[in-house]
N, C-alpha and C. Protein backbone atom coordinates (compact mmCIF):
# COMPACT_ATOMS: atom_id res chain seq x y z
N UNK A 1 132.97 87.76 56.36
CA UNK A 1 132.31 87.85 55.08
C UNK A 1 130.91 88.42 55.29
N UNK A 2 130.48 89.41 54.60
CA UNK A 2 129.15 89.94 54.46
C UNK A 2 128.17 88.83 54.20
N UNK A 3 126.93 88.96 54.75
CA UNK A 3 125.72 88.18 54.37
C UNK A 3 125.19 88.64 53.33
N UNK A 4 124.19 87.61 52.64
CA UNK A 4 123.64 87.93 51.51
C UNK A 4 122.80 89.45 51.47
N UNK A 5 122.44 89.54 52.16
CA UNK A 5 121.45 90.51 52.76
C UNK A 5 121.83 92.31 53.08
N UNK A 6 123.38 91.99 53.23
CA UNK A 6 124.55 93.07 53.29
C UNK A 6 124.87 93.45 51.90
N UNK A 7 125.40 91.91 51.21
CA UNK A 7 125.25 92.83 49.97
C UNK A 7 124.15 93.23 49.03
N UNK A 8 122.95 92.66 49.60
CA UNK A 8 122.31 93.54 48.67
C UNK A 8 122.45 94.80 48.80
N UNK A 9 121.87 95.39 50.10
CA UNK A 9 121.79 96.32 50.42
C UNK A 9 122.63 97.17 50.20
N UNK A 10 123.50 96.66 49.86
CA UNK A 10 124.79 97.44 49.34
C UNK A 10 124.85 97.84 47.88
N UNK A 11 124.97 96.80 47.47
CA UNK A 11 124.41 97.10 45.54
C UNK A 11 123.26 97.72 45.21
N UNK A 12 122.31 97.74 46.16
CA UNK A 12 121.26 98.56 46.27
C UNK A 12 121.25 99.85 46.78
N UNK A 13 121.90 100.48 47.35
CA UNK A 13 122.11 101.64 47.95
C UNK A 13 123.09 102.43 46.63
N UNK A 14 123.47 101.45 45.90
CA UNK A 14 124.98 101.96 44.48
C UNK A 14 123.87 102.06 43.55
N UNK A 15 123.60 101.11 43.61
CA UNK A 15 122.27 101.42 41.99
C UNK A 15 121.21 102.72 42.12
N UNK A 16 121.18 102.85 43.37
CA UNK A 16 119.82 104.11 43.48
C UNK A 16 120.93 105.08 43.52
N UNK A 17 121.88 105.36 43.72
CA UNK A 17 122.43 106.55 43.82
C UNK A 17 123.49 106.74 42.18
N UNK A 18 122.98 106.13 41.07
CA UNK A 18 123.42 106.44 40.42
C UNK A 18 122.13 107.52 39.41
N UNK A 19 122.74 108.04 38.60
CA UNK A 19 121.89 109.41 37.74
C UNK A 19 120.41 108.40 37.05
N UNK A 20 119.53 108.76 36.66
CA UNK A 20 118.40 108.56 35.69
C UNK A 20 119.39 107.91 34.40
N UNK A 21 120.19 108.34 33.90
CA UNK A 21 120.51 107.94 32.28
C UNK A 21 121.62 106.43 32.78
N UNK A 22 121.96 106.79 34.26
CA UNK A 22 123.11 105.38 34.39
C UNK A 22 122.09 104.51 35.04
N UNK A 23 121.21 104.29 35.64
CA UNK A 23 120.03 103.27 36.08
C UNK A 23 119.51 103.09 35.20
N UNK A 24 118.80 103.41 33.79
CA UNK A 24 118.29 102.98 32.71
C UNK A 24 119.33 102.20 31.77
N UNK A 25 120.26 102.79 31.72
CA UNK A 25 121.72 102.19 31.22
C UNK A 25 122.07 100.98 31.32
N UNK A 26 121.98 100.57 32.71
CA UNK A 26 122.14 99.34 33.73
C UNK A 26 121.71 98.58 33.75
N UNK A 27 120.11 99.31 33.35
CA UNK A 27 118.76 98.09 33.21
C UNK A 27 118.76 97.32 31.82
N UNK A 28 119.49 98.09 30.81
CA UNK A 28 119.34 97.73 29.40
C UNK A 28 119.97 96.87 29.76
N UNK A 29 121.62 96.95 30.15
CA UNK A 29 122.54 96.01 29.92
C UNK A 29 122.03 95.00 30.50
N UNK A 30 121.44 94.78 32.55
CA UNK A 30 121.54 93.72 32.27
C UNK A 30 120.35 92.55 32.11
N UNK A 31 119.56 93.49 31.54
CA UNK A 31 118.00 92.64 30.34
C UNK A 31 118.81 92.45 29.25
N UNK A 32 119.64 92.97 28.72
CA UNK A 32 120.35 92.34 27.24
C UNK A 32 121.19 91.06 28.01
N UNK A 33 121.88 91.34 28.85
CA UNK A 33 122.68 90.42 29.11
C UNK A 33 122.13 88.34 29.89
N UNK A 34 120.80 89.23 30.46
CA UNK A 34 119.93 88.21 31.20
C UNK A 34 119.23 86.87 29.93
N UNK A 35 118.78 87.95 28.74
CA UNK A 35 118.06 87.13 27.36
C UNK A 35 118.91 86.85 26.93
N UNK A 36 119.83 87.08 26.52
CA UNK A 36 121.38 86.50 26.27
C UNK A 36 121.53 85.32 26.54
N UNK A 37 121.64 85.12 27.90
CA UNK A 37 121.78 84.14 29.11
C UNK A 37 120.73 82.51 28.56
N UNK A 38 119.49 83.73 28.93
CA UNK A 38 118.64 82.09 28.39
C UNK A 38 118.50 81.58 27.41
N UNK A 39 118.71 82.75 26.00
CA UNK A 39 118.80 82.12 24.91
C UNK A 39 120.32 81.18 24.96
N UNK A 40 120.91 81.32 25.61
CA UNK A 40 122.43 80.22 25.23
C UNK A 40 121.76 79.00 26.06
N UNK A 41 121.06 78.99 27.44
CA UNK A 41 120.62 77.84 28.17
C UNK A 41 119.47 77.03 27.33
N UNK A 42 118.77 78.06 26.18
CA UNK A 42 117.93 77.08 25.57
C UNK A 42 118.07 76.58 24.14
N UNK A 43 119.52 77.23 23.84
CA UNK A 43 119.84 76.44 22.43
C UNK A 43 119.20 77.72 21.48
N UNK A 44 119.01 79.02 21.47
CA UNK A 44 117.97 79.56 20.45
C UNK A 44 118.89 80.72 20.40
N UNK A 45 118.32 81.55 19.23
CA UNK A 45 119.49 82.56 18.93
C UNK A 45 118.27 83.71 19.11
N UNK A 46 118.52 84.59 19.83
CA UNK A 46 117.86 85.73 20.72
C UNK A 46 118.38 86.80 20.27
N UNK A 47 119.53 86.78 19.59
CA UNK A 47 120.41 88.46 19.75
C UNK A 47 119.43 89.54 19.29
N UNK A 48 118.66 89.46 18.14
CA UNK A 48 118.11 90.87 17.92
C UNK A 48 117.31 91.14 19.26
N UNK A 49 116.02 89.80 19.81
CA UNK A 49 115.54 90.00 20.95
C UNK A 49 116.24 90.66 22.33
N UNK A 50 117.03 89.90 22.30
CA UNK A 50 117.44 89.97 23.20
C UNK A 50 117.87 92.25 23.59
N UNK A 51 118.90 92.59 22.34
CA UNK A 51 118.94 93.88 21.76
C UNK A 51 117.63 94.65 22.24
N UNK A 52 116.76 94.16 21.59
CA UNK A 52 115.57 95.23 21.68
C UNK A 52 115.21 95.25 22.85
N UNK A 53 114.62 94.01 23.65
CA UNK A 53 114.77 94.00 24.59
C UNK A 53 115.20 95.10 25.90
N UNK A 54 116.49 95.52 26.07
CA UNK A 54 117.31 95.91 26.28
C UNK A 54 116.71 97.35 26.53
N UNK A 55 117.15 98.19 25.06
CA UNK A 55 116.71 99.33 24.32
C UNK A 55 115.33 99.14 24.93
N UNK A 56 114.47 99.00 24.85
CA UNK A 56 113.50 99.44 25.42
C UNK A 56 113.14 99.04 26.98
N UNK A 57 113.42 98.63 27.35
CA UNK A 57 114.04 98.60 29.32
C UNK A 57 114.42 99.98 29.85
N UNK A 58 115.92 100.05 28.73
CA UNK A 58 116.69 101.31 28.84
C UNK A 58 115.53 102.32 28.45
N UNK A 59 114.87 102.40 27.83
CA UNK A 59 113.92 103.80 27.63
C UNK A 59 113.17 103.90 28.32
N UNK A 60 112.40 102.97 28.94
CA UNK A 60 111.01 102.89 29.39
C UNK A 60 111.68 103.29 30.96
N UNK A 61 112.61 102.77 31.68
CA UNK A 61 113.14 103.37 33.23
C UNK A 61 113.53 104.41 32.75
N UNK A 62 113.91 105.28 31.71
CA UNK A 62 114.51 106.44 31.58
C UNK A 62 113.03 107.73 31.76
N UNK A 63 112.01 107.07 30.76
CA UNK A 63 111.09 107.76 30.67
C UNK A 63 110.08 107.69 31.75
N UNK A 64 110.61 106.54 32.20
CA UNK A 64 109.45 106.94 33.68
C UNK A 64 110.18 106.87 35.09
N UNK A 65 111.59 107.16 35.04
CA UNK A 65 112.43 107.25 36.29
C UNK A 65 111.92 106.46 37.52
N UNK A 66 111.90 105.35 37.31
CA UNK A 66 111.66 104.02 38.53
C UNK A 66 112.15 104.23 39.53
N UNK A 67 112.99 105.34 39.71
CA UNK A 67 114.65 105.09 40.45
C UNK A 67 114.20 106.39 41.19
N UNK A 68 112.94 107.03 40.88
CA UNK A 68 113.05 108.29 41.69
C UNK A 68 112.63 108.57 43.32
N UNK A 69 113.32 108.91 44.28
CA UNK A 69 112.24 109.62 45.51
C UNK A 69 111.12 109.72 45.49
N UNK A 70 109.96 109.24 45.93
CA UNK A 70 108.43 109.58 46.13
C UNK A 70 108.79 110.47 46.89
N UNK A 71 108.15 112.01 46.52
CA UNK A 71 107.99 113.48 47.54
C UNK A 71 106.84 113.48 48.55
């Protein structure tokens, strides 16, 4: 069995090698999916937050490509 440490590096090596629009994509989902998460652990209803949230994750790594090579 791989160590923890293997798979990161592994899911990490998949996430950087995906395009600008699928790493921003990724990030929305899983910031929508994360506020999601705590709003069910704290009893509170989050969905629009949680949504926007998301949407702007997804824009903000799109518009400033987090994910890029330093030249």
């Amino acid at each position: 069995m791989a160590s923890p440490r293997q798979l990161y590096r592994r899911a990490d090596d998949w996430a950087r090698g995906l395009s600008r629009v699928r790493y921003a994509l990724l990030t929305g989902a899983v910031v929508t999916a994360s506020v999601l998460a705590v709003g069910v652990l704290l009893d509170t209803s989050t969905m629009v937050q949680a949504v926007t949230m998301g949407i702007t994750m997804a824009v903000l790594y799109y518009a400033f490509d987090v994910n890029a090579e330093d030249d």
